[in-house]
N, C-alpha and C. Protein backbone atom coordinates (compact mmCIF):
# COMPACT_ATOMS: atom_id res chain seq x y z
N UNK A 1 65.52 -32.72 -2.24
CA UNK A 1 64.09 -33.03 -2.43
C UNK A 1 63.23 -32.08 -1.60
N UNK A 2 61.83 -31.66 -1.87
CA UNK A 2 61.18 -30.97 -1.41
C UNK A 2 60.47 -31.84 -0.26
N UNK A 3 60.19 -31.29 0.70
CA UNK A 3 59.33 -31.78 1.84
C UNK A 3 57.53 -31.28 1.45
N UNK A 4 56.83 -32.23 1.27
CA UNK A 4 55.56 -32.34 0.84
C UNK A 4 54.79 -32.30 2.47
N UNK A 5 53.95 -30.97 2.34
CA UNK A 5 52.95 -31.06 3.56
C UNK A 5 51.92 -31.35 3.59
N UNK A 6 50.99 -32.33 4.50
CA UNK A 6 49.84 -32.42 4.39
C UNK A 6 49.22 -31.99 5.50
N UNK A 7 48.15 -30.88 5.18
CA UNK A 7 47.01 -30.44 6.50
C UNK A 7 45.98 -31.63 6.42
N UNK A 8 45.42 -31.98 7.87
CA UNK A 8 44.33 -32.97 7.92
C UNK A 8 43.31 -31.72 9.00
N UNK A 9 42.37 -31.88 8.15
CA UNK A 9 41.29 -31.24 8.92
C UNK A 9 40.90 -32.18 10.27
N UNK A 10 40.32 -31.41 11.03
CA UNK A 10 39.40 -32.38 12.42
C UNK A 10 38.58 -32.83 11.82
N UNK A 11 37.84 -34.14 11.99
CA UNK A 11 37.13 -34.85 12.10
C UNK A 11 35.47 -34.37 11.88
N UNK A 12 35.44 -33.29 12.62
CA UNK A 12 33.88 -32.20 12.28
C UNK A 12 34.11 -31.74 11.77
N UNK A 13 34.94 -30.94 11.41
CA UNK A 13 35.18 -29.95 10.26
C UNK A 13 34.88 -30.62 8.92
N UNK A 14 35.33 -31.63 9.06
CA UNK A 14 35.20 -33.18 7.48
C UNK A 14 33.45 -32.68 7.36
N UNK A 15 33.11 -33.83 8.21
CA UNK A 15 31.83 -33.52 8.09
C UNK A 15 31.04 -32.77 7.98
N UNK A 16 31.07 -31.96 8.53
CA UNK A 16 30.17 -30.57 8.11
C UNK A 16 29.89 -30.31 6.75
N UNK A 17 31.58 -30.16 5.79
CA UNK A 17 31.97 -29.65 4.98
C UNK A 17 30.95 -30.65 3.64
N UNK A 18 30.87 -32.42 4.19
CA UNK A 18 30.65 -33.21 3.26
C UNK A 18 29.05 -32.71 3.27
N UNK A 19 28.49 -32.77 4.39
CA UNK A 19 27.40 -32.19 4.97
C UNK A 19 26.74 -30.94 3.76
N UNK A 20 27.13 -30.25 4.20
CA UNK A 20 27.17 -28.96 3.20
C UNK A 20 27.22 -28.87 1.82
N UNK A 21 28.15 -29.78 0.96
CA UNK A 21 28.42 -29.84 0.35
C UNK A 21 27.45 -30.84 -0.88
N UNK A 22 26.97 -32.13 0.20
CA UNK A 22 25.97 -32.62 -0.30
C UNK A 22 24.58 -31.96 -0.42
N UNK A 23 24.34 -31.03 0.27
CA UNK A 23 23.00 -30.43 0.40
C UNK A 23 23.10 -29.28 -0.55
N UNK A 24 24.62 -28.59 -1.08
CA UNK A 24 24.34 -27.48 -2.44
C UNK A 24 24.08 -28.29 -3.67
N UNK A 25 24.82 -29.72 -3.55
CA UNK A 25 24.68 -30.83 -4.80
C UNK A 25 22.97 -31.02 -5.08
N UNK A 26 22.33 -31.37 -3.92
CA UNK A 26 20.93 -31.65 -3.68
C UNK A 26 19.80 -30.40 -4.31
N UNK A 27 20.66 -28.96 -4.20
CA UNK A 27 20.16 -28.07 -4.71
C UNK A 27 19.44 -28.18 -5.87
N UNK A 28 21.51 -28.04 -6.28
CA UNK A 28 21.83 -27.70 -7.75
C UNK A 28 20.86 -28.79 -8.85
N UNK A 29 20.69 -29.96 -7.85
CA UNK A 29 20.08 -31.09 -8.96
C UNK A 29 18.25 -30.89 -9.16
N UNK A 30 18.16 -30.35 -7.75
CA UNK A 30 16.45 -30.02 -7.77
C UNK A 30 16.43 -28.99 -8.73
N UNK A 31 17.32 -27.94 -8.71
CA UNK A 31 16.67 -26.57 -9.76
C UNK A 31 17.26 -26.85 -11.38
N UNK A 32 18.35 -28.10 -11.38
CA UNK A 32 18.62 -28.54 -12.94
C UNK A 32 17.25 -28.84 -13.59
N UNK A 33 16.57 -29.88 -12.77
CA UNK A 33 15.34 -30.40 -12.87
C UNK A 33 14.12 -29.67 -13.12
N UNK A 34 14.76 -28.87 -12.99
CA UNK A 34 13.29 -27.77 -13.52
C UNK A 34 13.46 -27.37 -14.77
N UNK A 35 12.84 -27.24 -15.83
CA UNK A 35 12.38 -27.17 -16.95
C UNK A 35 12.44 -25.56 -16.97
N UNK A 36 13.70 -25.12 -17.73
CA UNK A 36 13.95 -23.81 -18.10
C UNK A 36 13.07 -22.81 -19.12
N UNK A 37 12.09 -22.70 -18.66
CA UNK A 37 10.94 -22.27 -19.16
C UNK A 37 10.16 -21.30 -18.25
N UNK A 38 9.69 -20.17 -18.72
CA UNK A 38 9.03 -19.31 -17.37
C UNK A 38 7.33 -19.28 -17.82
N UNK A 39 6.45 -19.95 -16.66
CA UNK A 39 5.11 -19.72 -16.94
C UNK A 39 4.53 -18.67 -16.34
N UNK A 40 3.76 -18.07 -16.89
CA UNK A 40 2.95 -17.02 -16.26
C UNK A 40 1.76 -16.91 -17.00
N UNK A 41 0.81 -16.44 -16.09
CA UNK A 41 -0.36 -16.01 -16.73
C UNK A 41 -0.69 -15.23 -16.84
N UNK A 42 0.03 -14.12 -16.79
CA UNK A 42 -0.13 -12.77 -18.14
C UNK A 42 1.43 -12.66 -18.55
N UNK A 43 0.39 -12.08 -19.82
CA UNK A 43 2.10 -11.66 -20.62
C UNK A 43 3.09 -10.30 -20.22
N UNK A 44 3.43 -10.03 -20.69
CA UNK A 44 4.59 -9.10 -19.92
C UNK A 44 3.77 -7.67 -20.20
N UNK A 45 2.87 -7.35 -21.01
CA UNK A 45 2.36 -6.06 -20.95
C UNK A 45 1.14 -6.01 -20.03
N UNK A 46 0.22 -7.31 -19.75
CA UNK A 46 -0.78 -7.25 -18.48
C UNK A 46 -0.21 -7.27 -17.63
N UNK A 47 1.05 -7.54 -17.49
CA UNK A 47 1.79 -7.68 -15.86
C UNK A 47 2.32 -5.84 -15.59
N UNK A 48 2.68 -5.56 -16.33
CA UNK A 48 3.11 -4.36 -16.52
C UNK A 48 1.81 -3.42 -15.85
N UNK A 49 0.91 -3.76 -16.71
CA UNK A 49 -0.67 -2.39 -16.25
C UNK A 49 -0.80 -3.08 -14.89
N UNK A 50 -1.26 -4.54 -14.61
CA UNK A 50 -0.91 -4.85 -13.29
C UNK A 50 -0.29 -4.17 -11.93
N UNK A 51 0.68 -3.81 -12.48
CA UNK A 51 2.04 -3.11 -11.46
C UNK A 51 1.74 -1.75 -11.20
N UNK A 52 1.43 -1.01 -12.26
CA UNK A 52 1.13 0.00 -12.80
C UNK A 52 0.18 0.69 -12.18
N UNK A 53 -1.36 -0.03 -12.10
CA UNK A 53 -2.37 0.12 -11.55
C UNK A 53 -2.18 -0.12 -10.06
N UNK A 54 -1.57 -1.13 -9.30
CA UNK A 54 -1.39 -0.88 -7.68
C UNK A 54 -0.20 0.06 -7.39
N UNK A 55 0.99 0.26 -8.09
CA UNK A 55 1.93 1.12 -7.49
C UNK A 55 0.70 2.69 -7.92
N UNK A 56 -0.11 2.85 -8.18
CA UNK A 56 -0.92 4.11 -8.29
C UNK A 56 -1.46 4.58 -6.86
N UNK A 57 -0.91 6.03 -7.15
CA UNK A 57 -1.01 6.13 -4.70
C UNK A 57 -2.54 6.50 -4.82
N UNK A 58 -3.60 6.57 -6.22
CA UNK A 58 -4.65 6.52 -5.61
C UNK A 58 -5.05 4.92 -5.20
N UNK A 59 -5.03 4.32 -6.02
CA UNK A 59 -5.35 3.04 -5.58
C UNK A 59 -4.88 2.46 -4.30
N UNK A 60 -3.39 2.51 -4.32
CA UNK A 60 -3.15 2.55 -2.76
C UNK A 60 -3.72 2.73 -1.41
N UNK A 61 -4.15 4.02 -1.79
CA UNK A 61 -5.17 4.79 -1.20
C UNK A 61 -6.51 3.67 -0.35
N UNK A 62 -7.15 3.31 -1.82
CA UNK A 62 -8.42 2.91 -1.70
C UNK A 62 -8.17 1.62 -0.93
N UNK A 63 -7.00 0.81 -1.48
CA UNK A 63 -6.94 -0.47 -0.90
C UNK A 63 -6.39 -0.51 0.76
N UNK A 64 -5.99 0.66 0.82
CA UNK A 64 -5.18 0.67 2.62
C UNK A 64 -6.97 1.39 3.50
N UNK A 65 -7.70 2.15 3.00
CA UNK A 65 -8.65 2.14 3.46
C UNK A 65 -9.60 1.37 3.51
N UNK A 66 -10.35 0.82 2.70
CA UNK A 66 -10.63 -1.09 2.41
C UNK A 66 -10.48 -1.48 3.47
N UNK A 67 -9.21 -1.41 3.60
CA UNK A 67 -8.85 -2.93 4.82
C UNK A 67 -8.99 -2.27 6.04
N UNK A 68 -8.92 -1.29 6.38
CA UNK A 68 -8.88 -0.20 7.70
C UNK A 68 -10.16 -0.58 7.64
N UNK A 69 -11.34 -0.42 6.67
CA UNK A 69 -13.09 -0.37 7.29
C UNK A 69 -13.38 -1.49 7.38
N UNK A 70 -12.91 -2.44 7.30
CA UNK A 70 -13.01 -3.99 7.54
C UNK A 70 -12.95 -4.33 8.54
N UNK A 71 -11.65 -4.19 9.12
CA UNK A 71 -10.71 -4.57 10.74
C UNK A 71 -11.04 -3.66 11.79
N UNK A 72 -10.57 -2.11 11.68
CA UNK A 72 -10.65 -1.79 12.16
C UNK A 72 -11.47 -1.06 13.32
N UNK A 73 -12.44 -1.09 12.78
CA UNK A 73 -13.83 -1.09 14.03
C UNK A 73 -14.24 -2.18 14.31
N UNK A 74 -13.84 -3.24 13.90
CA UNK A 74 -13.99 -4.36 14.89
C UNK A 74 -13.27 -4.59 16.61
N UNK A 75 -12.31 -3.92 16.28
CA UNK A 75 -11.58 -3.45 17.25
C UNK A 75 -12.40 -2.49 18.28
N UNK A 76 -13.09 -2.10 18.45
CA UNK A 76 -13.54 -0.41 18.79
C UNK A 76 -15.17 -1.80 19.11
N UNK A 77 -15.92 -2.29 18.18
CA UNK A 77 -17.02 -3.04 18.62
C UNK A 77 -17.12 -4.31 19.63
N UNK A 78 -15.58 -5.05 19.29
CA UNK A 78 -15.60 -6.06 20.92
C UNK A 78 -14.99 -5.54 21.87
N UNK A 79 -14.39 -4.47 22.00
CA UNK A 79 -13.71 -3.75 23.48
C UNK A 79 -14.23 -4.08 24.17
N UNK A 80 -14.12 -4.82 25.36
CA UNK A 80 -15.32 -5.56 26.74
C UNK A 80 -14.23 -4.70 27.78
N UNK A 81 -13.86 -3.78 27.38
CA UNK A 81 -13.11 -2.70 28.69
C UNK A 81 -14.07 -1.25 28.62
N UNK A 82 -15.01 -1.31 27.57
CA UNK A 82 -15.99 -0.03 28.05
C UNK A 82 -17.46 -0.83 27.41
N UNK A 83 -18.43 -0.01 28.07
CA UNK A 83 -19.61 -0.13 27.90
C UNK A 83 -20.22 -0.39 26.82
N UNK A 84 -21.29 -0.87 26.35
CA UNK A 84 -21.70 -0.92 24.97
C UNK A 84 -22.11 0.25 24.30
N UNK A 85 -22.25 1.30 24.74
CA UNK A 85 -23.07 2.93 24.46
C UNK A 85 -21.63 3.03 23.56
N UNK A 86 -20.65 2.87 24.61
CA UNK A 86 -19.06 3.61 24.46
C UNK A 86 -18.91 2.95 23.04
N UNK A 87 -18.69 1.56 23.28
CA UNK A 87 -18.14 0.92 22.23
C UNK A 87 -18.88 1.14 20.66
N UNK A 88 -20.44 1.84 21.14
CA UNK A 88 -20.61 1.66 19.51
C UNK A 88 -20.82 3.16 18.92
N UNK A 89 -20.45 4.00 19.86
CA UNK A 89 -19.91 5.76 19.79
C UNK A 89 -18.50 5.61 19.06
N UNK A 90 -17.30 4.59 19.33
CA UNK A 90 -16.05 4.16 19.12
C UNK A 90 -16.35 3.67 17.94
N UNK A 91 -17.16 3.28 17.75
CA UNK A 91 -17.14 2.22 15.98
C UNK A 91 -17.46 3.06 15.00
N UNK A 92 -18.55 3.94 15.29
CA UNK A 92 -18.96 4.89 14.33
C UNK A 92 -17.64 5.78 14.40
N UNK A 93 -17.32 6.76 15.18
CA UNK A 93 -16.50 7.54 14.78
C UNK A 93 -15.01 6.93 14.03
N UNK A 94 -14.65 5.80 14.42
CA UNK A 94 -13.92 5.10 13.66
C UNK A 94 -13.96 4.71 12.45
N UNK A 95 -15.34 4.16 12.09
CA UNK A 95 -15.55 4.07 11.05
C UNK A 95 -15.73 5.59 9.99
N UNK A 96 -16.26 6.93 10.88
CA UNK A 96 -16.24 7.87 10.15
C UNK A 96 -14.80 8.75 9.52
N UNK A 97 -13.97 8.30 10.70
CA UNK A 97 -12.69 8.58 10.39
C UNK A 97 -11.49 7.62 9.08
N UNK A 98 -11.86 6.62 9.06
CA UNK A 98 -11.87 5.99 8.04
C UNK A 98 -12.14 6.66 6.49
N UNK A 99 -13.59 6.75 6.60
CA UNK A 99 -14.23 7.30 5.35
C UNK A 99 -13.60 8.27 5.40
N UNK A 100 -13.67 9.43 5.86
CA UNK A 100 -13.24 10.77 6.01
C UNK A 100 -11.91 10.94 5.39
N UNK A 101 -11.15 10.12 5.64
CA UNK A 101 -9.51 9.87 5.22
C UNK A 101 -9.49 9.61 4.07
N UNK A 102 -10.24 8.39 3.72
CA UNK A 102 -9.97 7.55 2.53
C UNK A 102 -10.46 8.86 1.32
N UNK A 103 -11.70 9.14 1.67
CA UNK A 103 -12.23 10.05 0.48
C UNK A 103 -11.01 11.31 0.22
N UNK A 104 -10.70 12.07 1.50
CA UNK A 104 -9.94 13.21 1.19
C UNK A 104 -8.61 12.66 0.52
N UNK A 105 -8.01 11.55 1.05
CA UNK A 105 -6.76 11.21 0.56
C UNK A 105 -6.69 10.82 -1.09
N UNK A 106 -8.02 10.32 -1.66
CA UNK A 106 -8.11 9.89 -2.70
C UNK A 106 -8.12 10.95 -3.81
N UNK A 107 -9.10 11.95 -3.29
CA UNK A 107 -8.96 13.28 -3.60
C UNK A 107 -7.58 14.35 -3.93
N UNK A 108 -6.95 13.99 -2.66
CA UNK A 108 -5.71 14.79 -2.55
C UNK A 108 -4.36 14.29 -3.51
N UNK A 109 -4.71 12.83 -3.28
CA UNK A 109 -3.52 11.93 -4.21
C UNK A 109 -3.83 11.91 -5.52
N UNK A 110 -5.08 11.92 -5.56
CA UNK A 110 -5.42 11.49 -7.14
C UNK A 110 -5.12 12.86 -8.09
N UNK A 111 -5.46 13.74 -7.44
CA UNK A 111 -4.85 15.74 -7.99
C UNK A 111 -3.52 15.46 -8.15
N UNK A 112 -2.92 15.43 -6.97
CA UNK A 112 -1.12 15.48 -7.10
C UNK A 112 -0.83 14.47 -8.55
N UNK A 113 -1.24 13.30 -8.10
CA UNK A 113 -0.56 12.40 -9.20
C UNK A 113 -1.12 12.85 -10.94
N UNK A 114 -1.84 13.31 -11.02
CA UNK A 114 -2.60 14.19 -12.59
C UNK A 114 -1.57 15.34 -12.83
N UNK A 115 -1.20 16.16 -11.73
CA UNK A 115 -0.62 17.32 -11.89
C UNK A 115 0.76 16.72 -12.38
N UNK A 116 1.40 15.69 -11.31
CA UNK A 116 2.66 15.13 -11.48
C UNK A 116 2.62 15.00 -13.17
N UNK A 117 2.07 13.61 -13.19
CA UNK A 117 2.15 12.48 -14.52
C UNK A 117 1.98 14.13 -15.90
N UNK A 118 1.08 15.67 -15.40
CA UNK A 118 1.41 16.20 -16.63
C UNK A 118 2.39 17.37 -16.85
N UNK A 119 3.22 16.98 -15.67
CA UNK A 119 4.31 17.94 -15.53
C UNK A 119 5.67 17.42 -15.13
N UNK A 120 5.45 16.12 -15.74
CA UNK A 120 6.45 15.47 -15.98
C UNK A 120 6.68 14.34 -17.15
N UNK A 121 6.19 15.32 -18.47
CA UNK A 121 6.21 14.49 -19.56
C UNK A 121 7.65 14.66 -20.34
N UNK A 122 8.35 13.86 -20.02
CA UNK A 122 9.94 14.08 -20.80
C UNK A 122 9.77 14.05 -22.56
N UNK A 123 8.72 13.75 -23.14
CA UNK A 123 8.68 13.80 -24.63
C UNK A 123 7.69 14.89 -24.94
N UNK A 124 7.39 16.16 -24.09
CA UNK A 124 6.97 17.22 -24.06
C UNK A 124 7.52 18.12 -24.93
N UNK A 125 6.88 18.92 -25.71
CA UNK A 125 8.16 19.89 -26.73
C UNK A 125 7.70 21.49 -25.71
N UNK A 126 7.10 21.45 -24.87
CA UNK A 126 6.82 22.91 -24.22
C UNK A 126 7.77 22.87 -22.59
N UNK A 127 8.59 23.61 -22.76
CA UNK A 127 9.44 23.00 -21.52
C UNK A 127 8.09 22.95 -19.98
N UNK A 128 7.46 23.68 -19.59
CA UNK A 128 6.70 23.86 -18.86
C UNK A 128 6.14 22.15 -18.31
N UNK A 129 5.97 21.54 -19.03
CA UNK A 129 5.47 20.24 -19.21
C UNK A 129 6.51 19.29 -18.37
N UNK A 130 7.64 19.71 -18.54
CA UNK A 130 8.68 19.03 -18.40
C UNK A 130 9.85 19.58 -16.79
N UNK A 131 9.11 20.42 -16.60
CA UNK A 131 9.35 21.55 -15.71
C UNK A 131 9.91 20.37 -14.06
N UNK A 132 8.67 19.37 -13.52
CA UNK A 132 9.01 18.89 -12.84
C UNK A 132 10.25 17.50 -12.53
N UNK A 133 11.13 17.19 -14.04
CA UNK A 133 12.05 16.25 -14.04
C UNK A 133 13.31 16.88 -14.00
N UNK A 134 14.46 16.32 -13.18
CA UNK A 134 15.65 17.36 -13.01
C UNK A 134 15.96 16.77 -14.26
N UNK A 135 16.88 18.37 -14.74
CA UNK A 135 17.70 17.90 -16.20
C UNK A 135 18.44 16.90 -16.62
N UNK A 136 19.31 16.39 -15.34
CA UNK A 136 20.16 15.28 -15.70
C UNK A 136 19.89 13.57 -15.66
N UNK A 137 18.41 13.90 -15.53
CA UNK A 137 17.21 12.75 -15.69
C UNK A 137 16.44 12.81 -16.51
N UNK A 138 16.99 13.79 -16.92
CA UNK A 138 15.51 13.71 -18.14
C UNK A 138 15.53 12.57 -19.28
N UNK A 139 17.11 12.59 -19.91
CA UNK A 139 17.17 11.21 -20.91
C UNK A 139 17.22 9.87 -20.29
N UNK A 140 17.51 9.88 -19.34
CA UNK A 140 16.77 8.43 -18.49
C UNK A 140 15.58 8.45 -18.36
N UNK A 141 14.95 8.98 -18.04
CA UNK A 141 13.13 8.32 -17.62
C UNK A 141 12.92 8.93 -18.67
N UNK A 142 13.60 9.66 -19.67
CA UNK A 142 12.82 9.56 -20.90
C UNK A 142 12.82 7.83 -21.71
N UNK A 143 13.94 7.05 -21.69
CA UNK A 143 14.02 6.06 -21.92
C UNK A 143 13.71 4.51 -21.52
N UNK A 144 13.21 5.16 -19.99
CA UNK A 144 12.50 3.83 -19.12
C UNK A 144 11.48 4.18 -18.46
N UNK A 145 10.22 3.64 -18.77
CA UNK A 145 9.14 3.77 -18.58
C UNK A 145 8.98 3.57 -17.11
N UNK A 146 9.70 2.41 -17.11
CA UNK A 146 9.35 1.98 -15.58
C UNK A 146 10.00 2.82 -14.41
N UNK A 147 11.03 3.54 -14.75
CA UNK A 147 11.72 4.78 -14.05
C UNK A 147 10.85 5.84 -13.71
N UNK A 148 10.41 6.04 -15.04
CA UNK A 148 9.76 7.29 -15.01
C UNK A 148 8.36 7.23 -14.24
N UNK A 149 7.35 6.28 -14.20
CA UNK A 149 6.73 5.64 -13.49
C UNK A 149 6.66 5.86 -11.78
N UNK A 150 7.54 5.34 -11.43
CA UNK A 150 8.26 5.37 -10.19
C UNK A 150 8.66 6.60 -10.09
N UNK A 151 9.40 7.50 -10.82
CA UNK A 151 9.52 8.78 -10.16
C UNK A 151 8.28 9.69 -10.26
N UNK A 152 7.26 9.47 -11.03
CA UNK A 152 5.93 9.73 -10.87
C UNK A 152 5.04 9.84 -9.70
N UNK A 153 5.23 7.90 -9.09
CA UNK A 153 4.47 7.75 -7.98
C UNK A 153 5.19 8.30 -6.86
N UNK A 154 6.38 8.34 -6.98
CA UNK A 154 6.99 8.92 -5.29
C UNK A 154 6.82 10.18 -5.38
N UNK A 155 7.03 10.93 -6.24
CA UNK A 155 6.76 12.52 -6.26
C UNK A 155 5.49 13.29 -5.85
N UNK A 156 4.25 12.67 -6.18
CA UNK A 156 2.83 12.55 -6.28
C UNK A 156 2.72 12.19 -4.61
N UNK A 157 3.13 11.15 -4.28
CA UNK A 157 2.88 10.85 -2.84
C UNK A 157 3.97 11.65 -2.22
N UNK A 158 4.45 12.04 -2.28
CA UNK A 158 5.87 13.26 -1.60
C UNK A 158 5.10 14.66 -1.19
N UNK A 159 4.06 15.43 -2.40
CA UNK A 159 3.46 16.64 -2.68
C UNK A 159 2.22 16.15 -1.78
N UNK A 160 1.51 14.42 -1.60
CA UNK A 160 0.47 14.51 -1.52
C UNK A 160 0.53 14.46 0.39
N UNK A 161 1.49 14.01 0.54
CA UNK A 161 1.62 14.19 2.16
C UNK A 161 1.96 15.48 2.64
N UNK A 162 2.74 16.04 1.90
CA UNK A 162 3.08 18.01 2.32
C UNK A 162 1.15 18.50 2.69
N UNK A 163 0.43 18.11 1.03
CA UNK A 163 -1.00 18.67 1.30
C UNK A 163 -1.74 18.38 2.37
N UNK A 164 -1.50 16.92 2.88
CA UNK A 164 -2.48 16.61 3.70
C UNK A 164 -2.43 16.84 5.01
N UNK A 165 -1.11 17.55 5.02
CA UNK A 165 -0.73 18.02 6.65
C UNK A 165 -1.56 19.11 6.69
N UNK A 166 -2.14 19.72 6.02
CA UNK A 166 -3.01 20.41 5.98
C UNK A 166 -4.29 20.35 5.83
N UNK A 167 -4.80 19.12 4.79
CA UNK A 167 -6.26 19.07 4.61
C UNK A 167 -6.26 17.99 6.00
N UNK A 168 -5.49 17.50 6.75
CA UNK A 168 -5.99 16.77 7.73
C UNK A 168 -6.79 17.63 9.09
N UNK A 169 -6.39 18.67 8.76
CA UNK A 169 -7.21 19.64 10.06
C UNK A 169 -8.28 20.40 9.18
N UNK A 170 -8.33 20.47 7.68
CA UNK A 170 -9.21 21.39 7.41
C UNK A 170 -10.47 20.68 6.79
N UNK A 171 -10.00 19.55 6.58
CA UNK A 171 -11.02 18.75 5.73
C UNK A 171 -11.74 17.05 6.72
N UNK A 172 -10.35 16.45 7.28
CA UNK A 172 -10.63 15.43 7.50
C UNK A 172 -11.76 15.37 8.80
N UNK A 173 -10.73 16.25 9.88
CA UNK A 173 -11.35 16.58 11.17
C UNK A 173 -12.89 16.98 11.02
N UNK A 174 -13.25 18.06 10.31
CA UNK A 174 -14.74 18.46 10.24
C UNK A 174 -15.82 17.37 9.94
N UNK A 175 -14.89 16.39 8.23
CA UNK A 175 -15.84 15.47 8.06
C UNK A 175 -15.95 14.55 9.11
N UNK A 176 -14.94 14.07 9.69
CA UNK A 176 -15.26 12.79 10.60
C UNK A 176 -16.62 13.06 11.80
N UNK A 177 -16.19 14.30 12.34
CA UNK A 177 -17.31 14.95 12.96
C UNK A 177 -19.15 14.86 12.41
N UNK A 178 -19.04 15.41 11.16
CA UNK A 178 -20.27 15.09 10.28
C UNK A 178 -20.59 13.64 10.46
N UNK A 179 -19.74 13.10 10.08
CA UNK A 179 -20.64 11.68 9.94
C UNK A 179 -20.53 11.03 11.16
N UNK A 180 -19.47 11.30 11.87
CA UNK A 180 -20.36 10.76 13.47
C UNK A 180 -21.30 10.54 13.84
N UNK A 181 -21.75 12.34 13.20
CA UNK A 181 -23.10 12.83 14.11
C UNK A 181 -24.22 12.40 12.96
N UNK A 182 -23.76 12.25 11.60
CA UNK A 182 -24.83 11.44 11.26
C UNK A 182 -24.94 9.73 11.34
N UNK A 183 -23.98 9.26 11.73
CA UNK A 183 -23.90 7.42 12.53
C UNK A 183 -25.26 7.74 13.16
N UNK A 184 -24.56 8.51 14.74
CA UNK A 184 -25.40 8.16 15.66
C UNK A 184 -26.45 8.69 15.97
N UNK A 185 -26.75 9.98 15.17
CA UNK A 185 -28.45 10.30 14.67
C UNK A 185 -29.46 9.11 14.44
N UNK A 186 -29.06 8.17 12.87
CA UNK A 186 -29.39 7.32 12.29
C UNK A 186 -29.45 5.91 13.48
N UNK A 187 -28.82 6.39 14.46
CA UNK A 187 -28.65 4.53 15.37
C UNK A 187 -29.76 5.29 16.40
N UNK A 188 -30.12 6.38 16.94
CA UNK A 188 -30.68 6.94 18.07
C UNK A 188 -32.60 6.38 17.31
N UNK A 189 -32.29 7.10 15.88
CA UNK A 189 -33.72 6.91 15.08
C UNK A 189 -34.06 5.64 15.00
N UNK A 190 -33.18 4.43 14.87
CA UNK A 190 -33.51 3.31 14.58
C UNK A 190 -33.83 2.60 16.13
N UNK A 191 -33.43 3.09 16.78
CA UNK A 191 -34.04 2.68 18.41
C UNK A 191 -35.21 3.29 18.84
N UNK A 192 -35.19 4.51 18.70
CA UNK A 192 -36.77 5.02 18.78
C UNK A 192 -37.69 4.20 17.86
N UNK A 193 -37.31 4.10 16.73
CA UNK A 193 -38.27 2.79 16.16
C UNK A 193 -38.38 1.81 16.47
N UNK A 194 -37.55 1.16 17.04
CA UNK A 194 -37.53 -0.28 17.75
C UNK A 194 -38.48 -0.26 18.82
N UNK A 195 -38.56 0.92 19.72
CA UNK A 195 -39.34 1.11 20.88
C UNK A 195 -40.91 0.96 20.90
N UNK A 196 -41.27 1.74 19.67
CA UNK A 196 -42.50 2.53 19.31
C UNK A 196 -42.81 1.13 18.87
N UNK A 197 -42.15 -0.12 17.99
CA UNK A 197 -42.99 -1.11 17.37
C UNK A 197 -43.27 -2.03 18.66
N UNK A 198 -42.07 -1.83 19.33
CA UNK A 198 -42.14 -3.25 20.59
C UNK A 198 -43.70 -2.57 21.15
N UNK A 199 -43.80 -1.21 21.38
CA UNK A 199 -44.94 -0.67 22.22
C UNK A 199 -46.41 -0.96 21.69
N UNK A 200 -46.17 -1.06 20.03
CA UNK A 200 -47.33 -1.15 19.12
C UNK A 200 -47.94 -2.35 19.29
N UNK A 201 -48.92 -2.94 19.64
CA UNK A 201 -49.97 -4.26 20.20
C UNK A 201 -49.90 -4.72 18.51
């Protein structure tokens, strides 16, 4: 006759296991319970331009600067570690550096990505057109939009950061300067007016 073995687990080990075991059951029964049906409120081609329109590195662009002129000189206007002269010399140029960025970058990205998207048309009959997709990609992102897409936007933002290592000293630096000096022109004028009315009977 064969000798029949039995392992007995410890006592915690039991539990845990029942533990565990009841809580994937508890899962499985909450997500049965859901009604196999997907709602959304757009259909699959507004979701698509959706995607489409923010993965765009100009838009990107606009929306990461947005939020920079929002926040970020707020930072620079409650500093209570320098003076008020300081702090609102700090807001303007912050804020000019901001603008300064956002415009050139929008500029710089929005070129690259035009140049990209027309030199990388895989249903192009002039090879030139087609010039920027490696060959052994070409019948793939010729066949998926959403590939091709994506190798669009990274390429575009790839070319558009090479450029800006450059327009950042030739373009950004000068403007931020400009509008500094026109901030605090415009804040010097509006205090001389303040003066002249307080003085006016």
């Amino acid at each position: 006759m064969g000798r029949s073995v039995m392992n007995v687990n410890p006592t915690t080990s039991y539990n845990v296991s029942m533990q565990g075991g009841g809580f994937d059951r508890l899962k499985k029964a909450i997500w049965n319970s859901i009604p196999n049906k997907t709602a959304s409120i757009f259909d699959k081609q507004s979701s698509q331009k959706i995607i489409d329109t923010f993965s765009n590195p100009t838009t990107n662009k606009i929306i990461i600067g947005s939020t920079a002129l929002v926040t970020q000189p707020l930072f620079d206007y409650y500093n209570k570690d320098v003076d008020k002269e300081t702090r609102k010399i700090s807001t303007y140029r912050t804020i000019a550096k901001i603008l300064a960025g956002t415009a050139v970058g929008i500029a710089v990205r929005g070129t690259c990505f035009k140049l990209v998207t027309k030199f990388t048309n895989p249903e192009a009959v002039q090879r030139k057109f087609r010039k920027l997709i490696p060959t052994k990609y070409l019948l793939e992102l010729h066949h998926s939009s959403s590939k091709l897409s994506n190798y669009q936007n990274a390429l575009s933002t790839l070319i558009a950061i090479g450029v800006m290592c450059f327009t950042n000293f030739l373009l950004d630096a000068p403007l931020t300067m400009y509008l500094t000096k026109v901030f605090t022109s415009a804040d010097k004028k509006a205090k001389a007016k303040e003066v002249d009315n307080a003085k006016t009977p």
